[in-house]
Protein backbone atom coordinates (compact mmCIF):
# COMPACT_ATOMS: atom_id res chain seq x y z
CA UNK A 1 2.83 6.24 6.11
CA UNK A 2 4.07 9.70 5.55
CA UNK A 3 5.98 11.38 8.54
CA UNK A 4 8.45 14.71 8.90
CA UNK A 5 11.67 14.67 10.91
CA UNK A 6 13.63 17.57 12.03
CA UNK A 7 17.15 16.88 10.66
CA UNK A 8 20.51 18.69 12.53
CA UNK A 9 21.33 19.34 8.70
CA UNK A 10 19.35 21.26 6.11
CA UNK A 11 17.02 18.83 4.97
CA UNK A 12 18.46 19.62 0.95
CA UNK A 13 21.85 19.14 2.04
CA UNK A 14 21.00 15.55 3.81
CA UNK A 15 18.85 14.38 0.42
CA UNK A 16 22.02 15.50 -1.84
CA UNK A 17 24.12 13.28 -0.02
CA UNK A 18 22.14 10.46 0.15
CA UNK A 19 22.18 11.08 -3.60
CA UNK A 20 25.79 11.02 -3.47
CA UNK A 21 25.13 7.63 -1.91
CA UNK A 22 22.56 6.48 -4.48
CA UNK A 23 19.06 6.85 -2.61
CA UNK A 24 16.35 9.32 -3.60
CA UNK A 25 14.62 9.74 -0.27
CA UNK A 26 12.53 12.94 1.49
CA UNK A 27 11.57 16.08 0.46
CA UNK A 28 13.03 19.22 2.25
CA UNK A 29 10.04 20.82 3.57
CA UNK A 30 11.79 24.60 3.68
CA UNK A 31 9.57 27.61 2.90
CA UNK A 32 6.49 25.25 3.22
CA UNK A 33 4.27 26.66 5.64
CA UNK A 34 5.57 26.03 9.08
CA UNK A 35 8.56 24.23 8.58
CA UNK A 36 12.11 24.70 8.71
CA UNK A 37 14.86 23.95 6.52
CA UNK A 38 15.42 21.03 8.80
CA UNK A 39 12.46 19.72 7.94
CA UNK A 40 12.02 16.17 5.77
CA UNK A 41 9.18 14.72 4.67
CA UNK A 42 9.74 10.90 4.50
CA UNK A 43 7.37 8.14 3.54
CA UNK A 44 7.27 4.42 3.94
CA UNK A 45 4.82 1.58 2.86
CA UNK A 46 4.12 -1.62 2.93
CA UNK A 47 6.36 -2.16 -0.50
CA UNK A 48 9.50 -1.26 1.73
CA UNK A 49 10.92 -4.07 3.89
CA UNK A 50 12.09 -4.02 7.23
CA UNK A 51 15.32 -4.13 5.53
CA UNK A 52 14.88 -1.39 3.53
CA UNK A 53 13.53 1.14 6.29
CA UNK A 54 16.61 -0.12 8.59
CA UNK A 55 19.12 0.32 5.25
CA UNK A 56 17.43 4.37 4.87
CA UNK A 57 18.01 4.62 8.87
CA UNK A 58 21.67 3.69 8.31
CA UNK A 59 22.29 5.96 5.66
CA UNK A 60 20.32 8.90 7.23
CA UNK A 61 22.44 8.30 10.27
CA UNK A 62 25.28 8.09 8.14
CA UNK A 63 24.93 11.25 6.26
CA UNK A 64 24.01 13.15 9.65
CA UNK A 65 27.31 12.65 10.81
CA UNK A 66 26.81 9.89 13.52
């Protein structure tokens, strides 16, 4: 399942520090169409555990500041 969010952040600014962190996750959707340069497109299957999706929710909220 693909979905965007609307970070607080600049979407590149969140995926380098994630980097930082060790994840490769989203795609800053800036100067696409329509979106911001909030915007991150993020996509999850049925490969990625519960586990994992909570893990990427951690370090999202992590890297957001919260």
């Amino acid at each position: 399942m693909d979905f965007t969010v609307r970070l607080p952040i600049d979407a590149a600014e969140a995926r380098r520090r994630l980097l930082e962190k060790g994840v490769l996750a989203g795609i800053p959707l800036g100067g696409f169409s329509f979106f911001t340069r909030n915007d991150m497109l993020l996509t999850v299957t049925e490969a990625h555990s519960k586990r994992h999706v909570d893990l990427l929710v951690d370090l999202l909220d992590s890297v957001l500041g919260g």
